[in-house]
Structure formats: C-alpha cells, structure tokens
PDB file of N, CA and C in Angstrom:
ATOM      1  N   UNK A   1      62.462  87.045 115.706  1.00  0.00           N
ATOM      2  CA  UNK A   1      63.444  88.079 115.904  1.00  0.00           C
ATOM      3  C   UNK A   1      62.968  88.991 117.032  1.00  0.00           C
ATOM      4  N   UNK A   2      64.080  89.122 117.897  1.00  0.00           N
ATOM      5  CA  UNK A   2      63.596  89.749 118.998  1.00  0.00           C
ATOM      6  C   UNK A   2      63.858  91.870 118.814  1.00  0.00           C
ATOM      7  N   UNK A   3      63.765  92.495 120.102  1.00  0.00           N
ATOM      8  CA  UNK A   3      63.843  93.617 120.032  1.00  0.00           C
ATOM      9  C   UNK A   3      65.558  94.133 119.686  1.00  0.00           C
ATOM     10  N   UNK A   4      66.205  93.271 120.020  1.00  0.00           N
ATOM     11  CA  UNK A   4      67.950  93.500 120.454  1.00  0.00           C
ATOM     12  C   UNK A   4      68.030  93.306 118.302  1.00  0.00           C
ATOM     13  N   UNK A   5      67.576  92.434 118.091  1.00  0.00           N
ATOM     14  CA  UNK A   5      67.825  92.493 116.943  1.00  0.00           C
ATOM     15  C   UNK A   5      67.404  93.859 115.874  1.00  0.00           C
ATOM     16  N   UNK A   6      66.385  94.439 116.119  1.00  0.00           N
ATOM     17  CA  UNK A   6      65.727  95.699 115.227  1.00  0.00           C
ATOM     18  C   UNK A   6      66.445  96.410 115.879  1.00  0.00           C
ATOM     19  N   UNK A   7      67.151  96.511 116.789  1.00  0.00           N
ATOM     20  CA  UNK A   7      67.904  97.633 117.090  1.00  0.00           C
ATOM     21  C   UNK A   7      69.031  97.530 116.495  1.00  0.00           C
ATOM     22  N   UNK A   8      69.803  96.309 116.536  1.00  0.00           N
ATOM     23  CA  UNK A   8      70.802  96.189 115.364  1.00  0.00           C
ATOM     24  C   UNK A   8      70.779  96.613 113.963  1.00  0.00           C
ATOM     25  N   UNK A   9      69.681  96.063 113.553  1.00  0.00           N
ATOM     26  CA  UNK A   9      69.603  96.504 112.019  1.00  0.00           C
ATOM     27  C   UNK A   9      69.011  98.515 111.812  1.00  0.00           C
ATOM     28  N   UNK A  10      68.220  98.827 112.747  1.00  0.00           N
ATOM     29  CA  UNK A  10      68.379  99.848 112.799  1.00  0.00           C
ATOM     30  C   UNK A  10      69.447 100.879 112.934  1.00  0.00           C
ATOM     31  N   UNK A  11      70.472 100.159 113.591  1.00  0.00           N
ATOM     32  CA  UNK A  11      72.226 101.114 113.871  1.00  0.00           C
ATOM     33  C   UNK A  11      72.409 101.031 112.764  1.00  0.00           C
ATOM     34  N   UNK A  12      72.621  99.894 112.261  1.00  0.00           N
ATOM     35  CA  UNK A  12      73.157  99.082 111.238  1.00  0.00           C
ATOM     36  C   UNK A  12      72.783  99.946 110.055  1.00  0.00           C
ATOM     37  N   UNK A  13      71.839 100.109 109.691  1.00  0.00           N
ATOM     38  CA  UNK A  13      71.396 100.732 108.118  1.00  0.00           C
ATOM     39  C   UNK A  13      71.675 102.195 108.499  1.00  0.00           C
ATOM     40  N   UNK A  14      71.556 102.685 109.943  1.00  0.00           N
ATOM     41  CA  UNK A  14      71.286 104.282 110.121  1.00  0.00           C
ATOM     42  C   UNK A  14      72.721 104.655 109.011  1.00  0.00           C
ATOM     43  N   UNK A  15      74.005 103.720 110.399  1.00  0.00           N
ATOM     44  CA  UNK A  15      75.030 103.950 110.062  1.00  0.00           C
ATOM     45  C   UNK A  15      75.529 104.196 108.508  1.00  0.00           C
ATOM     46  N   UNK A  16      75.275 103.294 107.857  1.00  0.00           N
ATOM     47  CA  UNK A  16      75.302 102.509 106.562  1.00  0.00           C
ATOM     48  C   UNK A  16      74.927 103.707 105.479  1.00  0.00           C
ATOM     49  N   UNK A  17      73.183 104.339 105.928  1.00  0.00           N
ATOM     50  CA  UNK A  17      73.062 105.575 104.918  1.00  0.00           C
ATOM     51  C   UNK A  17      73.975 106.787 105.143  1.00  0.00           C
ATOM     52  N   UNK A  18      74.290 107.046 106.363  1.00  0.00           N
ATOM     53  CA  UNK A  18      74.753 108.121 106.582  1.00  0.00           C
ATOM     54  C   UNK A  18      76.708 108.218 105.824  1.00  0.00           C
ATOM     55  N   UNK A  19      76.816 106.927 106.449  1.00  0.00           N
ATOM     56  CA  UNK A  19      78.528 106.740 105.256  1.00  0.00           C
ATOM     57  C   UNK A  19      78.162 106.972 104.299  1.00  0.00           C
ATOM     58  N   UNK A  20      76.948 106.141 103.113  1.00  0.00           N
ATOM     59  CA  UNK A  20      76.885 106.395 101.818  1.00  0.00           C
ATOM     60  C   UNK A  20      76.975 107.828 101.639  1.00  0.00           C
ATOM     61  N   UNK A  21      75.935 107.845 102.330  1.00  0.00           N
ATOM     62  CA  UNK A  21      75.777 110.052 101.533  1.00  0.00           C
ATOM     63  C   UNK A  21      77.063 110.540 101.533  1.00  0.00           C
ATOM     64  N   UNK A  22      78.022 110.239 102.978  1.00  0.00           N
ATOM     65  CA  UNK A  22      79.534 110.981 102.940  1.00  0.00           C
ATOM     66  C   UNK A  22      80.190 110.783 101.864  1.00  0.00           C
ATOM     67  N   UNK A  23      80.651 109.649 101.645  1.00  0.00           N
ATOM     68  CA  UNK A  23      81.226 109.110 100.514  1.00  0.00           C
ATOM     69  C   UNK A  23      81.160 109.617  99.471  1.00  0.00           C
ATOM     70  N   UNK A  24      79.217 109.587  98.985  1.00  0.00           N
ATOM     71  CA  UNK A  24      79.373 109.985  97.603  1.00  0.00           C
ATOM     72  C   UNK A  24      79.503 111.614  97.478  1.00  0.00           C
ATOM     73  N   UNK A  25      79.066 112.684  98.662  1.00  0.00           N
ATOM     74  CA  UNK A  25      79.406 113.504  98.400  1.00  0.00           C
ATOM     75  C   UNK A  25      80.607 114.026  98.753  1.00  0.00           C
ATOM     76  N   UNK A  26      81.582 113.314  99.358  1.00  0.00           N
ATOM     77  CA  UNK A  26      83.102 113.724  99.646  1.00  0.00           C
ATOM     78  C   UNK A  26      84.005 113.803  98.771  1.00  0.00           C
ATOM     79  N   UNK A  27      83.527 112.452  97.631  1.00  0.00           N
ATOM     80  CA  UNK A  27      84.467 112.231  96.727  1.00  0.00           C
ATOM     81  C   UNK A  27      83.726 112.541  95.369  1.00  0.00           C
ATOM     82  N   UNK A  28      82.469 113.487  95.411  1.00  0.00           N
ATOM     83  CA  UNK A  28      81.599 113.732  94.199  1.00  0.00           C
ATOM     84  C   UNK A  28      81.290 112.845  93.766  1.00  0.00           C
ATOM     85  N   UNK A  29      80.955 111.780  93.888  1.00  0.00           N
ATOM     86  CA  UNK A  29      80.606 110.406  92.723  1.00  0.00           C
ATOM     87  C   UNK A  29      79.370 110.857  91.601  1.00  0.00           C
ATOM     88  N   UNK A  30      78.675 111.968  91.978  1.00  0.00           N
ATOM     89  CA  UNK A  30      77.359 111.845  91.134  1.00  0.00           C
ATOM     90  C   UNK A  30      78.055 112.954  90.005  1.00  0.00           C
ATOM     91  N   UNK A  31      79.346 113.290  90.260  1.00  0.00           N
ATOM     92  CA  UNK A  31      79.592 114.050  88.947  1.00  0.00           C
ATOM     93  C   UNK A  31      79.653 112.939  87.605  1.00  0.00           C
ATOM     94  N   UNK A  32      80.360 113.401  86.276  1.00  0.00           N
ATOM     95  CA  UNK A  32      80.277 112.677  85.465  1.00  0.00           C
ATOM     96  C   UNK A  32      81.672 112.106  85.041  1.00  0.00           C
ATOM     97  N   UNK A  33      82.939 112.192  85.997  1.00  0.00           N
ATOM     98  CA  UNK A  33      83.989 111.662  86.076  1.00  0.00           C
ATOM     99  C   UNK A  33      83.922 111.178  87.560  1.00  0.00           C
ATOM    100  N   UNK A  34      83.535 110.319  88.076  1.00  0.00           N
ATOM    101  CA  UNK A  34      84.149 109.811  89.799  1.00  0.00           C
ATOM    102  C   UNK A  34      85.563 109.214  89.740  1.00  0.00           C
ATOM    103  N   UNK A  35      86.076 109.355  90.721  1.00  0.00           N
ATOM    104  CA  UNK A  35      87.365 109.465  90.787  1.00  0.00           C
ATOM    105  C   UNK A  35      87.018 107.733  91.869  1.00  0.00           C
ATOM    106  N   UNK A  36      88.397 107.215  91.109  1.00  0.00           N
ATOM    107  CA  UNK A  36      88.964 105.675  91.075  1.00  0.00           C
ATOM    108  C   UNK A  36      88.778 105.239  92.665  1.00  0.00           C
ATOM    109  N   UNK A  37      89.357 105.906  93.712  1.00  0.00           N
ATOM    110  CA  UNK A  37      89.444 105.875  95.098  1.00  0.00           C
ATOM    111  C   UNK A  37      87.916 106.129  95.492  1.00  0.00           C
ATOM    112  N   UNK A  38      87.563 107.077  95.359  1.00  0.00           N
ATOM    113  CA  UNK A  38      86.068 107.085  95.409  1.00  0.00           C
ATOM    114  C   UNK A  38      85.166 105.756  95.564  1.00  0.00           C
ATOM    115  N   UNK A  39      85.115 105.028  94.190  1.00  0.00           N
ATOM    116  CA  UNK A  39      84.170 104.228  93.781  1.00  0.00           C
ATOM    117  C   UNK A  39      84.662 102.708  94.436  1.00  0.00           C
ATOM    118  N   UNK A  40      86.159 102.720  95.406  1.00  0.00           N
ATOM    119  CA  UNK A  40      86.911 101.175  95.905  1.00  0.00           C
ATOM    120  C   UNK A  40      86.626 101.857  97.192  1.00  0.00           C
ATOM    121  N   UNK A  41      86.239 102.799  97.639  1.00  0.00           N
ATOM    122  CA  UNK A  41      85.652 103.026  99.193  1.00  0.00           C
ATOM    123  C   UNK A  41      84.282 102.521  99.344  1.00  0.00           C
ATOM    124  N   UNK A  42      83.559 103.487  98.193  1.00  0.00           N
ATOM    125  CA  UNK A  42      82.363 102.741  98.435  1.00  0.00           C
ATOM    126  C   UNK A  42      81.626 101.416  98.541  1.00  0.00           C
ATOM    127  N   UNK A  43      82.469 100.146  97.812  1.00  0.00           N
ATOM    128  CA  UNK A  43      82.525  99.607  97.135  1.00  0.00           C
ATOM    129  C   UNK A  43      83.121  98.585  99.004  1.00  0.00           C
ATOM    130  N   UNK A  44      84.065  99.230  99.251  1.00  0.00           N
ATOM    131  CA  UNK A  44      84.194  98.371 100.317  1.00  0.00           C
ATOM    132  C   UNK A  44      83.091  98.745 101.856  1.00  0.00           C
ATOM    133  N   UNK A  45      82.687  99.665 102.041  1.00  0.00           N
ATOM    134  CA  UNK A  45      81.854 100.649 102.410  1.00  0.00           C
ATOM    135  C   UNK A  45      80.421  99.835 102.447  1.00  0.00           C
ATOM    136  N   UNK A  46      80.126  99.487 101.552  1.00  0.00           N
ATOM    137  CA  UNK A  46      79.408  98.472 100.976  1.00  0.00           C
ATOM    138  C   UNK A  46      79.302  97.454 101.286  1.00  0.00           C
ATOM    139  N   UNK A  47      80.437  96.761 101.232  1.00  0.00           N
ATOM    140  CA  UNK A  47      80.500  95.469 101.555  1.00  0.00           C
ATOM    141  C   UNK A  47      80.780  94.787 102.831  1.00  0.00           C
ATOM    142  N   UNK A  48      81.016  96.046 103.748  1.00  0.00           N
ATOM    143  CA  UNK A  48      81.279  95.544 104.921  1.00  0.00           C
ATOM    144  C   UNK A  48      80.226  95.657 105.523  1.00  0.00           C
ATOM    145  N   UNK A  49      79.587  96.515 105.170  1.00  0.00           N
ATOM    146  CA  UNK A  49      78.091  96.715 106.301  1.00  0.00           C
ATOM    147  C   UNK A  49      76.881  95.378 105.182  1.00  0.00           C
ATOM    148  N   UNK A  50      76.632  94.969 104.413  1.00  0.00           N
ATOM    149  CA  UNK A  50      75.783  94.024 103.773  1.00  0.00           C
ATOM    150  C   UNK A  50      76.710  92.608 104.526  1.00  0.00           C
ATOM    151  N   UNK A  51      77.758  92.405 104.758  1.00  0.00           N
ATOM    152  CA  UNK A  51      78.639  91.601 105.983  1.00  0.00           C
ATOM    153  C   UNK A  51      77.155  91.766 107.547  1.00  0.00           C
ATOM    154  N   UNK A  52      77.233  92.844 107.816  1.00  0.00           N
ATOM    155  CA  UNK A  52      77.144  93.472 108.947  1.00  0.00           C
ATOM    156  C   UNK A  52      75.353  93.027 108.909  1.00  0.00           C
ATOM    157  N   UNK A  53      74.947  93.225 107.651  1.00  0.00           N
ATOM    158  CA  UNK A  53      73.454  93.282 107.501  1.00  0.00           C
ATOM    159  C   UNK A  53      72.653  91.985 107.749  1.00  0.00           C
ATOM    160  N   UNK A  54      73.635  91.304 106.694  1.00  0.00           N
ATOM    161  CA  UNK A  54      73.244  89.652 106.200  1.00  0.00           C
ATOM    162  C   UNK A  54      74.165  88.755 106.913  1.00  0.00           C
ATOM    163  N   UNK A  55      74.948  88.789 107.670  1.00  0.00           N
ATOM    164  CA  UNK A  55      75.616  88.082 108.262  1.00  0.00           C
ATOM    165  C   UNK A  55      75.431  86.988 109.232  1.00  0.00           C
ATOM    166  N   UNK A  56      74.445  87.881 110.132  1.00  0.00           N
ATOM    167  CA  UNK A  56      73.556  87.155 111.212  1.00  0.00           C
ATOM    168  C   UNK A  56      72.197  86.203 110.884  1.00  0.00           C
ATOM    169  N   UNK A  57      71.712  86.160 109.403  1.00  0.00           N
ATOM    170  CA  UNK A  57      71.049  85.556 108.731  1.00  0.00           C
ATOM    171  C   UNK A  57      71.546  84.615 107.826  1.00  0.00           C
ATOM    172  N   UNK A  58      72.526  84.741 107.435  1.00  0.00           N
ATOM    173  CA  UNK A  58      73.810  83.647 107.225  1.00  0.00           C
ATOM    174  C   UNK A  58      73.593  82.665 107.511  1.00  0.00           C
ATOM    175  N   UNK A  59      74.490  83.038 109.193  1.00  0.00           N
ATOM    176  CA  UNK A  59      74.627  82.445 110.619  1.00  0.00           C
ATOM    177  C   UNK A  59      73.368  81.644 110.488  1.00  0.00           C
ATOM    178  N   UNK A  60      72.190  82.270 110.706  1.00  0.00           N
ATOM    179  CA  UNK A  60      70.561  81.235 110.995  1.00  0.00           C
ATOM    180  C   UNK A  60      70.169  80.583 109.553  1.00  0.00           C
ATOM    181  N   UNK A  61      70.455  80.950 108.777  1.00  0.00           N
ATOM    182  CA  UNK A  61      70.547  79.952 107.759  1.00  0.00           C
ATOM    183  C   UNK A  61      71.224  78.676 107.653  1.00  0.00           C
ATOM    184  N   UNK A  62      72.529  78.511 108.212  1.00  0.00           N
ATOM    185  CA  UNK A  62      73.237  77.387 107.955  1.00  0.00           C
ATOM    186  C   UNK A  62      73.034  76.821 109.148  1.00  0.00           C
ATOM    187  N   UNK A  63      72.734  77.238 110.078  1.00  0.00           N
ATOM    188  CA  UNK A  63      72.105  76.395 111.440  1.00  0.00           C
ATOM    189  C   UNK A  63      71.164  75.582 111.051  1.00  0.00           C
ATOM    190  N   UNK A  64      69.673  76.350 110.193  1.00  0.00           N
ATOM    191  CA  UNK A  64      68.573  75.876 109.866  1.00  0.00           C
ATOM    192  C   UNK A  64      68.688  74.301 109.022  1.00  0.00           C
ATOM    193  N   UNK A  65      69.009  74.678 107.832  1.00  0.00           N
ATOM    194  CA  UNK A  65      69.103  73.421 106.848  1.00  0.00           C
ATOM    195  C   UNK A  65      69.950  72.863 107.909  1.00  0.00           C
ATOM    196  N   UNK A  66      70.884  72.899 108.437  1.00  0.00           N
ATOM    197  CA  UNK A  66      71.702  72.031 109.008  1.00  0.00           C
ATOM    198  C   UNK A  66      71.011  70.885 109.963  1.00  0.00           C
ATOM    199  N   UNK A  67      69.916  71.257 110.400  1.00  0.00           N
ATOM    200  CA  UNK A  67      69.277  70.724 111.372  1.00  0.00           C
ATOM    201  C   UNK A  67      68.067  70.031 110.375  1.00  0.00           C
ATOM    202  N   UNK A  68      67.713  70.905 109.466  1.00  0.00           N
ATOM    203  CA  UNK A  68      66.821  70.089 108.444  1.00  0.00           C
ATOM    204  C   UNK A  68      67.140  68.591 108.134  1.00  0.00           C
ATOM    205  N   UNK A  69      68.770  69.055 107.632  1.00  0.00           N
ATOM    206  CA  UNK A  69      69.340  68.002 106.751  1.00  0.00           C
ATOM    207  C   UNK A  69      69.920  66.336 107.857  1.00  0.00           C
ATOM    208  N   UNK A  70      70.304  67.087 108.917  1.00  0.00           N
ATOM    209  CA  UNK A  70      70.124  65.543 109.479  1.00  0.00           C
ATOM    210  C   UNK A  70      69.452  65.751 110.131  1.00  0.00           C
ATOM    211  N   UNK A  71      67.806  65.642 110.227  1.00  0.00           N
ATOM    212  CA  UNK A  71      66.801  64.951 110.639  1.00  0.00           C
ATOM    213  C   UNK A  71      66.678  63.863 109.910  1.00  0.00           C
ATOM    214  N   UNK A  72      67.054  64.640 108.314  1.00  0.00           N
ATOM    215  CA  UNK A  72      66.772  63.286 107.722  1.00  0.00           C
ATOM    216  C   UNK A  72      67.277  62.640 107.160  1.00  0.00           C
ATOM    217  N   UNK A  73      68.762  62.603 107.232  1.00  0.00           N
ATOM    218  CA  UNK A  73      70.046  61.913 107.215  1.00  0.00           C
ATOM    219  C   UNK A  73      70.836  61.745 108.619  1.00  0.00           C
ATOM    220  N   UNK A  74      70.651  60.775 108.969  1.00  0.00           N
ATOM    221  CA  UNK A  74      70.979  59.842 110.228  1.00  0.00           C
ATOM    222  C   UNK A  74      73.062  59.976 110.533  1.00  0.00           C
ATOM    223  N   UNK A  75      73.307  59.718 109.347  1.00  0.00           N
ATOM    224  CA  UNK A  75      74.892  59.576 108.752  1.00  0.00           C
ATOM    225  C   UNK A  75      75.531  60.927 108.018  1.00  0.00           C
ATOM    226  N   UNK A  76      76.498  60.557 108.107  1.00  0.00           N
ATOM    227  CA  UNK A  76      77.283  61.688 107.329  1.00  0.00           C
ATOM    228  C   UNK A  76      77.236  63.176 107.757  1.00  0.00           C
ATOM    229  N   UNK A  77      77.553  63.686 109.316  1.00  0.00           N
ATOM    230  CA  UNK A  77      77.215  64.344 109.748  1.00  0.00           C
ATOM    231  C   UNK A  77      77.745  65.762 109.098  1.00  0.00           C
ATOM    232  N   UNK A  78      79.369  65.513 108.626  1.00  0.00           N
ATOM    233  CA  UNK A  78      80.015  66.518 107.666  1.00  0.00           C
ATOM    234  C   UNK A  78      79.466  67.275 106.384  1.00  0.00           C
ATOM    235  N   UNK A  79      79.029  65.984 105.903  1.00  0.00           N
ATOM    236  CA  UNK A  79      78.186  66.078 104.501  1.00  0.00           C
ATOM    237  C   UNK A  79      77.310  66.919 104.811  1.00  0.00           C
ATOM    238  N   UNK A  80      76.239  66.937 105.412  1.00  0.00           N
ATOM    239  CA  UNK A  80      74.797  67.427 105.924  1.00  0.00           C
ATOM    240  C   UNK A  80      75.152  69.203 106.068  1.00  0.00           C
ATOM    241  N   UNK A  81      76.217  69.166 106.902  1.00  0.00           N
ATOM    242  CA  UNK A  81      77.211  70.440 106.810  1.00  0.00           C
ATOM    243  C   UNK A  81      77.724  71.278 106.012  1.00  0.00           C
ATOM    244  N   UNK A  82      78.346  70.570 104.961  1.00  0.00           N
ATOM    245  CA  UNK A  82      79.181  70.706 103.946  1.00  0.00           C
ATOM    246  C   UNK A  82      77.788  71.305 103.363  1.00  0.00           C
ATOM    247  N   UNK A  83      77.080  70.556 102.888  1.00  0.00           N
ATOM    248  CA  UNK A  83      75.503  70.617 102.255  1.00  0.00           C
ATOM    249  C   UNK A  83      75.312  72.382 102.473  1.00  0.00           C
ATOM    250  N   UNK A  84      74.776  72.292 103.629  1.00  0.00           N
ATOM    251  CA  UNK A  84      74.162  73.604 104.599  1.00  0.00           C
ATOM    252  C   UNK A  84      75.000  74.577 104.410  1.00  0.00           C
ATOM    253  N   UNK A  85      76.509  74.456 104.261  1.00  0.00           N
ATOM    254  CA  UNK A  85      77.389  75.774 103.909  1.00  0.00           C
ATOM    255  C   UNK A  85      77.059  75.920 102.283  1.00  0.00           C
ATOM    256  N   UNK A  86      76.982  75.302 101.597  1.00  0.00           N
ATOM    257  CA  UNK A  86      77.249  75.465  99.918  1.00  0.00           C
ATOM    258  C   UNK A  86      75.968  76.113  99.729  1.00  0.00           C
ATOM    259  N   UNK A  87      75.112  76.354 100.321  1.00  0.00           N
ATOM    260  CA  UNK A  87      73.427  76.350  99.858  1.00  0.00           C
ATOM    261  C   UNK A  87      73.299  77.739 100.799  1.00  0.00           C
ATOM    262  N   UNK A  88      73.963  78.083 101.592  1.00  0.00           N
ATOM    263  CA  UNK A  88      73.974  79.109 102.179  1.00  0.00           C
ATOM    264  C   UNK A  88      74.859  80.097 101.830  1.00  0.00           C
ATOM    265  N   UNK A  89      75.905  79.896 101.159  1.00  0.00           N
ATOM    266  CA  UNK A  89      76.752  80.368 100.185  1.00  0.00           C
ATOM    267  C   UNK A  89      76.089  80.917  99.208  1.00  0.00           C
ATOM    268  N   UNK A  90      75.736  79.866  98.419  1.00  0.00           N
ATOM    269  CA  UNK A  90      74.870  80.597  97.395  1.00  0.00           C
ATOM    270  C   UNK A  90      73.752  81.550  97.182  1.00  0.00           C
ATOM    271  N   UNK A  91      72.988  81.213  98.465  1.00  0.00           N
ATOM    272  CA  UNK A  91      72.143  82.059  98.565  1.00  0.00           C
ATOM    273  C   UNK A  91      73.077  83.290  99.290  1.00  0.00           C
ATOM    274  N   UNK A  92      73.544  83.490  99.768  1.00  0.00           N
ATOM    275  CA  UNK A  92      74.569  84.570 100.169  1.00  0.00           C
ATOM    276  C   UNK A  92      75.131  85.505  98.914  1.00  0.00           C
ATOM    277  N   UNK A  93      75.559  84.394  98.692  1.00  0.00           N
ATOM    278  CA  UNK A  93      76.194  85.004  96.591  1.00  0.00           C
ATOM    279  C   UNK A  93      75.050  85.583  96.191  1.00  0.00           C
ATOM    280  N   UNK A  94      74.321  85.420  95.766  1.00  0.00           N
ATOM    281  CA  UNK A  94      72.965  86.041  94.746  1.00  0.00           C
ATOM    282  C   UNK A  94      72.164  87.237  95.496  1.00  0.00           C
ATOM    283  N   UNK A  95      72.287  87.618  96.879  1.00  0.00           N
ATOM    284  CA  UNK A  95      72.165  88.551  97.286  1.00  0.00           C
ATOM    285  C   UNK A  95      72.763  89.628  97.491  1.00  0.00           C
ATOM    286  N   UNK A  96      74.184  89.147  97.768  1.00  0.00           N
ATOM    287  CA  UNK A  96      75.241  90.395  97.793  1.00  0.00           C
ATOM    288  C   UNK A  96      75.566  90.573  96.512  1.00  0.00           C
ATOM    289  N   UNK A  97      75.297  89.826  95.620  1.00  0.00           N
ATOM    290  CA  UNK A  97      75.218  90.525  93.868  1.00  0.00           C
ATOM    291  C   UNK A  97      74.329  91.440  93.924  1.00  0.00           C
ATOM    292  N   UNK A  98      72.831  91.155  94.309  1.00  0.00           N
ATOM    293  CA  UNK A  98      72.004  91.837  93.935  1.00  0.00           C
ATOM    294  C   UNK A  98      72.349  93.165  94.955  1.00  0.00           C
ATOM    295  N   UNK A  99      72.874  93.373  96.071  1.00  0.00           N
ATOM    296  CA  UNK A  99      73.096  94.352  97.163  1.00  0.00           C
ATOM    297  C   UNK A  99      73.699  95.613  96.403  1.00  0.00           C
ATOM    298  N   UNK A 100      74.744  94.837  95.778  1.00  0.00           N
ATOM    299  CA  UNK A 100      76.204  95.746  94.979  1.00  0.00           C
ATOM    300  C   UNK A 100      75.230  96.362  94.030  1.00  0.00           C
ATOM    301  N   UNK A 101      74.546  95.599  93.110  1.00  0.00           N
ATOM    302  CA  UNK A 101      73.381  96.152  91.947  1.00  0.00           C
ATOM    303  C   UNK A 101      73.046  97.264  92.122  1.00  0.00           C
ATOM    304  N   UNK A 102      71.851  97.419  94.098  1.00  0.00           N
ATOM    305  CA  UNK A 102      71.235  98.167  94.173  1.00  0.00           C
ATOM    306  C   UNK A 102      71.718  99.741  94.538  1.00  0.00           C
ATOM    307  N   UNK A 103      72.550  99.088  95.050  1.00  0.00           N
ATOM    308  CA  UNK A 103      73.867 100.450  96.172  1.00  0.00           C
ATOM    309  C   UNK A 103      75.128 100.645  95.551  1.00  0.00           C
ATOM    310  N   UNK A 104      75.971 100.110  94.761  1.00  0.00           N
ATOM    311  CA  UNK A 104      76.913 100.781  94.300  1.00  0.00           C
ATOM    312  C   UNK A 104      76.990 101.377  92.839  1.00  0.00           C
ATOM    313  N   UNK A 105      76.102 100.560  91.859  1.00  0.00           N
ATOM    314  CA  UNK A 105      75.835 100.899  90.571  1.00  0.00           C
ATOM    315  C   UNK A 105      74.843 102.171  90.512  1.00  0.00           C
ATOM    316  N   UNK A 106      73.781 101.902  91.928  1.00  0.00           N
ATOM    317  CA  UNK A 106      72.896 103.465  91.911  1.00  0.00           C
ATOM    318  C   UNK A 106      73.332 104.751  92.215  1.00  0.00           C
ATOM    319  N   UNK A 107      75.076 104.776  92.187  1.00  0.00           N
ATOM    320  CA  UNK A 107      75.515 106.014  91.969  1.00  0.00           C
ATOM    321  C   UNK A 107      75.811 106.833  90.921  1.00  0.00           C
ATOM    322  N   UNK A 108      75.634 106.099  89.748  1.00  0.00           N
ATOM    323  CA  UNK A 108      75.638 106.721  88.666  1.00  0.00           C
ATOM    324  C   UNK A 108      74.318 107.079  88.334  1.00  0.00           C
TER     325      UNK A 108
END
C-alpha cells in the first residue's frame, strides 16, 4: 500500500468520525429515547463510508484469489470467478456485520 492510499483512509475515517459525532449529537442518540430518523441516518452514515473503507480491499481481494484460483485451475475461467466473488462476499459479510456491531450499536 502506497502513500495515495493512507491518505485515503485517513480522509476517509477523518470524515467518517466527524459525521458520527454530528449525527449523534444532532439528533441526541445518547439520550434514552433516540428518535427513529436518527438511528436510519446513522445507520446509512455508516454504511456508506465502511463501502468507502472496505471497498478498495474488496476490489484486491477478488483480484487476489482470482489469480490464485486459476493458477491452479487451467479451465473454467467463470467458475474460478464466480469462486473469488462468493468468498469475497463473505468475507465482506462478516465484517460489515462486525462494523455495524462496533459503530452503530455503540451508541447506546
């Protein structure tokens, strides 16, 4: 990872904390009623920047196995593909679960 990249993720998260704090203190979330609109901002707020975060690692993920997988499968060039998206998916899935865990549930 080069320099262009830490500068990305550096915008990237600056941006990212500085919305959170707005959010939760615009719409009070840390009271003990948060209000409905509140918690589907954050919530998308959220999800667009962990897009923004993990996205580009995605991207080099499904490149990677992809290139793994036919080295050593000669045939089935789709498959090998198909393969490399489902496995990158998933690992995609189990992180942006755990993302939502850490950042939208830690407002209560």
């Amino acid at each position: 990872m080069n320099r262009k990249w830490y500068i990305y993720y550096f915008i990237t998260l600056s941006v990212f904390a500085i919305g959170r704090w707005w959010i939760v203190q615009h719409y009070q979330l840390a009271s003990s009623t948060p209000l409905a609109n509140g918690q589907q901002t954050l919530l998308i707020w959220v999800s667009v920047f962990f897009l923004l975060l993990f996205g580009p690692a995605f991207y080099f993920s499904v490149r990677k196995l992809n290139r793994m997988i036919a080295a050593r499968i000669k045939r089935f060039r789709i498959f090998t593909y198909v393969y490399s998206l489902f496995f990158s998916l998933l690992i995609f899935g189990v992180v942006y679960f755990m993302f939502l865990l850490l950042f939208y549930r830690s407002v209560y």
